[in-house]
Protein backbone atom coordinates (compact mmCIF):
# COMPACT_ATOMS: atom_id res chain seq x y z
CA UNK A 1 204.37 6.16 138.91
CA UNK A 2 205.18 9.64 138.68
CA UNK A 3 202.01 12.20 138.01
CA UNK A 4 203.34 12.66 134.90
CA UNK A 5 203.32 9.53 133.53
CA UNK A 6 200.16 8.54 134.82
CA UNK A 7 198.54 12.00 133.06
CA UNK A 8 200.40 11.10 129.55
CA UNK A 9 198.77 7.30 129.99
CA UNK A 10 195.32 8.84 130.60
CA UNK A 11 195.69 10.76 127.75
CA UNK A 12 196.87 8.07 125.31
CA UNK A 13 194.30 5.98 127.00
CA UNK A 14 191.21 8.84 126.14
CA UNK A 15 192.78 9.16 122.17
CA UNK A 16 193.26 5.26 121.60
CA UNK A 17 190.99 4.08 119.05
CA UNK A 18 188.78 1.88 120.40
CA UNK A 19 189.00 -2.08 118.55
CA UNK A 20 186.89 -3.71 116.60
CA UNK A 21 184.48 -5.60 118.35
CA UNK A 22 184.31 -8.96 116.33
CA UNK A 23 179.99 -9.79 117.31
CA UNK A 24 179.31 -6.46 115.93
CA UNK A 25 181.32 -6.47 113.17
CA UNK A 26 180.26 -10.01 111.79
CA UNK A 27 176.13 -8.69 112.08
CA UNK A 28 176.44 -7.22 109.12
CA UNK A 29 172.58 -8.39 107.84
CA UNK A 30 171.44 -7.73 110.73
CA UNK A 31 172.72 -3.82 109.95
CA UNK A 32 170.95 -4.14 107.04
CA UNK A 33 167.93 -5.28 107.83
CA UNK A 34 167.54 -2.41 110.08
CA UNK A 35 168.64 -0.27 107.40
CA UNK A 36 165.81 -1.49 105.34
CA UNK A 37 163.25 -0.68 107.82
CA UNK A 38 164.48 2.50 108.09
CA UNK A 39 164.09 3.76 104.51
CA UNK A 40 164.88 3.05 100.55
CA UNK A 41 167.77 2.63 98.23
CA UNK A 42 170.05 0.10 100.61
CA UNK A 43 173.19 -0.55 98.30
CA UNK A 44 176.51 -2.51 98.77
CA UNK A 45 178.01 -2.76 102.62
CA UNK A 46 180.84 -0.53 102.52
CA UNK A 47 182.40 -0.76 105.86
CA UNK A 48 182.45 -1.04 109.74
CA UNK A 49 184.15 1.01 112.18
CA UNK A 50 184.53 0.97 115.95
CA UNK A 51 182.56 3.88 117.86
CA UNK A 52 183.57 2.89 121.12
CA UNK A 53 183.40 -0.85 123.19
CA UNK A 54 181.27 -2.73 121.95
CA UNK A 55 179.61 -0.49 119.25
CA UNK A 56 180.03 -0.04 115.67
CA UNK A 57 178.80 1.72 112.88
CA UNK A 58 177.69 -0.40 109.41
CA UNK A 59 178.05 1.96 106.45
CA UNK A 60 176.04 0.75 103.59
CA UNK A 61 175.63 2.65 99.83
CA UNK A 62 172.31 5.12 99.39
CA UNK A 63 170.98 3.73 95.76
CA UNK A 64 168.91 7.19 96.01
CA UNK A 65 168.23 9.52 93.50
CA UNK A 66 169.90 12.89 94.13
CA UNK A 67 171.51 11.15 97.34
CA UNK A 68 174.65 10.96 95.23
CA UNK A 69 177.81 10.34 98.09
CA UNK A 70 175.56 9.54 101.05
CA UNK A 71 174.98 6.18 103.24
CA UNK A 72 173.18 4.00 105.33
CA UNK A 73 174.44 4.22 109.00
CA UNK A 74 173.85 1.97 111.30
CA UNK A 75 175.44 1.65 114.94
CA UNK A 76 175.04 -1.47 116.18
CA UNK A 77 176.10 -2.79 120.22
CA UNK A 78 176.47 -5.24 122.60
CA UNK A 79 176.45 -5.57 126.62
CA UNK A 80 179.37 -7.33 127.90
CA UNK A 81 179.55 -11.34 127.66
CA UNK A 82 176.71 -10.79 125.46
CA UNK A 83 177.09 -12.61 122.65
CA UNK A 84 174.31 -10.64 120.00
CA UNK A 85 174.67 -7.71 118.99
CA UNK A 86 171.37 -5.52 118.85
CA UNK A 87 170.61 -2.08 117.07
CA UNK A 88 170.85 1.01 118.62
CA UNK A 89 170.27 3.62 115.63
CA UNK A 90 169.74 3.99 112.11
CA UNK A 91 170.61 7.11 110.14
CA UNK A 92 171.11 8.49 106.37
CA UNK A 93 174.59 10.47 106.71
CA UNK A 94 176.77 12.39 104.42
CA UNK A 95 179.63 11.01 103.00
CA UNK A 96 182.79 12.85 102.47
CA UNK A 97 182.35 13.33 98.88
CA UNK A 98 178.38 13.63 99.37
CA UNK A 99 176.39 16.25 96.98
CA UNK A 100 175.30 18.47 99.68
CA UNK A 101 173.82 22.04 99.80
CA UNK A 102 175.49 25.09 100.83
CA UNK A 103 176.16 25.46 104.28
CA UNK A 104 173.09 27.93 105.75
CA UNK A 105 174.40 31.75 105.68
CA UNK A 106 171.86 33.96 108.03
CA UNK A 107 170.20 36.48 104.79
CA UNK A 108 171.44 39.52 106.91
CA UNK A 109 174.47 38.32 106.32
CA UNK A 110 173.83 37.25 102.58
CA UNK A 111 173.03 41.24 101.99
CA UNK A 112 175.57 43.31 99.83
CA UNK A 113 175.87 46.58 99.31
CA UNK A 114 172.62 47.93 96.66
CA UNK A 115 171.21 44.95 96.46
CA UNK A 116 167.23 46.51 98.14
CA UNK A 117 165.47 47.16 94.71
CA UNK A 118 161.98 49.04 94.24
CA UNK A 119 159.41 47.44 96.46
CA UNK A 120 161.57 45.63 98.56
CA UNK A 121 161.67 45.50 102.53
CA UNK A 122 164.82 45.45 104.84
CA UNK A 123 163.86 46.07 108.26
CA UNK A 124 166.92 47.23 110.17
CA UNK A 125 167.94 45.63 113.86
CA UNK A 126 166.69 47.35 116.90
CA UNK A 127 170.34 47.03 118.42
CA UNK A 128 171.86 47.87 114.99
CA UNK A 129 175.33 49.42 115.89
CA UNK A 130 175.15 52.16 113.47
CA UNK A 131 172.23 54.29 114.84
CA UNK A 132 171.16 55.66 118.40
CA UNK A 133 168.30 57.16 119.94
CA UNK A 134 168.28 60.67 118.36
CA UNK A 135 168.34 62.24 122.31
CA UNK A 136 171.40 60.76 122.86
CA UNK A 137 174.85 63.07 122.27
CA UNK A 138 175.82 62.82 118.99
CA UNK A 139 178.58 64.76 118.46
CA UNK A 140 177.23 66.17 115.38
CA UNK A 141 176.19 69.85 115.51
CA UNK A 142 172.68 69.00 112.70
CA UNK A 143 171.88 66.35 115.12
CA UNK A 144 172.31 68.15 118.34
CA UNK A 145 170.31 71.21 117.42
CA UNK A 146 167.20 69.02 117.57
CA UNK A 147 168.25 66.87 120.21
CA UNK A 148 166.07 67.65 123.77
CA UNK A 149 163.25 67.93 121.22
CA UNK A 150 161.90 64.64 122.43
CA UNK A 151 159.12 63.54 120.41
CA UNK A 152 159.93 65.40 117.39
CA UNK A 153 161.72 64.07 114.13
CA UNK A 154 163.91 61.06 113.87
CA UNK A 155 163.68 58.58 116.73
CA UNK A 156 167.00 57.18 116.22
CA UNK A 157 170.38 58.78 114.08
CA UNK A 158 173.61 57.63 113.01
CA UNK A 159 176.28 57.35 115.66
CA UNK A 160 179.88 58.06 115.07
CA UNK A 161 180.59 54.59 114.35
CA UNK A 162 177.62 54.74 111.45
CA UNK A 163 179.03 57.78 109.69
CA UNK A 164 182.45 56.75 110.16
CA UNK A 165 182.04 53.75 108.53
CA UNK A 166 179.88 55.46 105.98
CA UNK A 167 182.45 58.10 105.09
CA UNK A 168 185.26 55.39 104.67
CA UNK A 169 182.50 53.73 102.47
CA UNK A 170 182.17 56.23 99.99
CA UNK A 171 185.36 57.71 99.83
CA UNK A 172 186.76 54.64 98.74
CA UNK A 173 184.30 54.06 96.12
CA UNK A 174 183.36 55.09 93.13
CA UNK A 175 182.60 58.27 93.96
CA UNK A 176 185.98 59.05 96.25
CA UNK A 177 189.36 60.44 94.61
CA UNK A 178 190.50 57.10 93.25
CA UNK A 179 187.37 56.62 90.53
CA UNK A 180 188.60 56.32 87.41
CA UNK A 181 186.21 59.36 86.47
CA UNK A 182 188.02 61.23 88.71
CA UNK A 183 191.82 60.34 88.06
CA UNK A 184 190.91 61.30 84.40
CA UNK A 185 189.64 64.62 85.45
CA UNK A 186 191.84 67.56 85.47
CA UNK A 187 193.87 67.71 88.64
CA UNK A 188 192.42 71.45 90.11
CA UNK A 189 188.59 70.17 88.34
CA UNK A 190 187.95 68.88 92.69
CA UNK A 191 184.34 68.69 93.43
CA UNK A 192 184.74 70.95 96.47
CA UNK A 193 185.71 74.01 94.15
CA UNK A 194 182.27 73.08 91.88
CA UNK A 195 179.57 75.51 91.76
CA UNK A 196 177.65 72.31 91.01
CA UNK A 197 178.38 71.14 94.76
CA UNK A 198 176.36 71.31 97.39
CA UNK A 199 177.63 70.25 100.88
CA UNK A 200 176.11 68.00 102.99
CA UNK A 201 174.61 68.93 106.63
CA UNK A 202 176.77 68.17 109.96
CA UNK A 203 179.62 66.24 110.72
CA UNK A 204 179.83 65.35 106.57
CA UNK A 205 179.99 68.93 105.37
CA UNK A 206 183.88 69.38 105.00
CA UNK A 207 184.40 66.17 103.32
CA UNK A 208 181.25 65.27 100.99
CA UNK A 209 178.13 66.78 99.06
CA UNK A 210 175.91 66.01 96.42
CA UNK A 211 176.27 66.63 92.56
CA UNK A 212 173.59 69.18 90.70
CA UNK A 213 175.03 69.13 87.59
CA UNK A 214 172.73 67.98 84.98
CA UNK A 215 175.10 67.18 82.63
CA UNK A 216 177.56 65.12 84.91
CA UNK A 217 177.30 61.55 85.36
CA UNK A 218 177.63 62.19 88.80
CA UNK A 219 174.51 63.79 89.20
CA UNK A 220 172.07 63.44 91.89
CA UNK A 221 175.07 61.54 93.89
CA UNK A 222 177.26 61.46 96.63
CA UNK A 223 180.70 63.00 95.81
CA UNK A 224 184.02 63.11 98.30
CA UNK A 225 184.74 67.17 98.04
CA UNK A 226 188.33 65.31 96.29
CA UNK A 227 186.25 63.58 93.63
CA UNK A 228 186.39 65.40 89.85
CA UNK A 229 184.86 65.12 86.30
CA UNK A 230 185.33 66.90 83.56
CA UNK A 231 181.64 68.66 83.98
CA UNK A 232 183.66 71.37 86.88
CA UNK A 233 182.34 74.37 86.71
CA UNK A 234 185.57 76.24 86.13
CA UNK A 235 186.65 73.69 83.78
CA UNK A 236 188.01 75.91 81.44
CA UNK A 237 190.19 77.38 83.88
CA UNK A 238 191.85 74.22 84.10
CA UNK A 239 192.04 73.30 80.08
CA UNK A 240 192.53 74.48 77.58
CA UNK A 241 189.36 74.37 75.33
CA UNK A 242 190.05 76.43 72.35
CA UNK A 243 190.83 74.45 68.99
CA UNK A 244 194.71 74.13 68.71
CA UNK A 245 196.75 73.71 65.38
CA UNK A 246 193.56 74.40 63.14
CA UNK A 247 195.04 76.17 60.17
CA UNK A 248 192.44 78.14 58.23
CA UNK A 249 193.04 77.66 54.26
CA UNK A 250 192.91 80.14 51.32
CA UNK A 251 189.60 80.79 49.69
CA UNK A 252 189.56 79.30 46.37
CA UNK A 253 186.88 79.73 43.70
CA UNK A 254 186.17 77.68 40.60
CA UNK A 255 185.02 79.57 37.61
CA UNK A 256 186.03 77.44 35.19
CA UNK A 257 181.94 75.92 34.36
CA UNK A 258 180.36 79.43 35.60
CA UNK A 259 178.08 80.36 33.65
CA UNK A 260 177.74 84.04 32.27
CA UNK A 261 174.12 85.60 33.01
């Protein structure tokens, strides 16, 4: 046979589904009975299905409360020429249209964006790829300047990666150029031209700062230097603010029930 044929009947032999062995198959109460042992709520056989040679699974119905979907398993298996069938486990298993919870999703992972409120904890990773040890090059002129000052401030800053993905972060939130707030602004009424603005340190400087106008809703935040509102300093450079088409009307007095003093 040629190696080819004898690799494609390997195969077909390895996927073949195995056949029902008939010993197994008929011990159906003795699948139960070892379902019984094994816990509560045994319902209605549902069916049998070959595992392998010689070994099959009994399914039977979980009566259970809150169980709703799931069943009895038990694999049952003989030796060759044997002519019993004996036990070999017994489990409580899913079913495919079993009431299950949630598959398990890691809490770090859980975590959105805001969501650490007053007196709440978040420890952050030692290996977190965002930050480095602060005497490592930075490429950011604020960090460098304390940088061989080993022992003193920060033990660990943002990397490039960190305030890159910071930067993109912002920008493209609520307080970047496509806000709502800021579409509605006047098109020259840019944060960067504020007197309100004040620049962040380092790398950040040319693109971002923080709001100190009181009476913006942007206050005591973040701002792209693109972002707007109609708080600008300069804002009426930009509009016009006067009253327009306000037509002042002639005086008119009523003496008709004056009086005479």
């Amino acid at each position: 046979m040629p190696e080819s044929s004898t690799a494609t009947a390997i195969a077909k032999t390895r996927t073949r589904k195995p056949r029902l062995d008939k010993v197994c198959a008929d011990a159906d109460e003795l699948a139960r009975e070892a379902a019984e042992e094994a816990g509560d709520g045994i319902g209605e056989h549902l069916s049998v299905e070959a595992e392998d040679e010689r070994v099959v699974t009994h399914y039977f119905e979980c009566t259970l409360p809150g169980y709703r979907g799931w069943r009895w398993a038990v694999v049952l298996s003989r030796v060759p020429r044997a002519r019993v069938a004996t036990v070999s486990e017994t489990a409580l298993l899913p079913g495919p249209d079993a009431l299950r919870a949630p598959a398990w999703v890691p809490w770090a992972d859980r975590l959105e964006a805001g969501e650490v409120g007053t007196g709440e904890v978040l420890p952050t990773d030692e290996d977190d790829d965002r930050l480095m040890p602060a005497y490592t090059y930075s490429e950011d002129d604020a960090v460098e300047d304390i940088a061989y000052e080993l022992g003193v401030g920060r033990e660990r800053v943002m990397n490039r990666f960190g305030r890159t993905e910071a930067a993109q972060r912002w920008y493209e939130g609520d307080r970047g150029p496509t806000a709502p707030i800021a579409e509605a602004a006047p098109a020259s009424a840019r944060c960067g031209t504020c007197g309100f603005f004040l620049p962040l340190a380092g790398s950040m400087r040319s693109a971002f700062g923080a709001c100190a106008n009181l009476y913006s809703s942007e206050d005591a935040r973040v701002v792209s230097a693109d972002h707007g509102c109609g708080a600008h300093s300069q804002i009426a450079e930009f509009v016009d603010t006067t009253p327009q088409g306000v037509v002042q009307s002639e005086t008119v007095y009523d003496d008709e029930g004056s009086e005479v003093l």
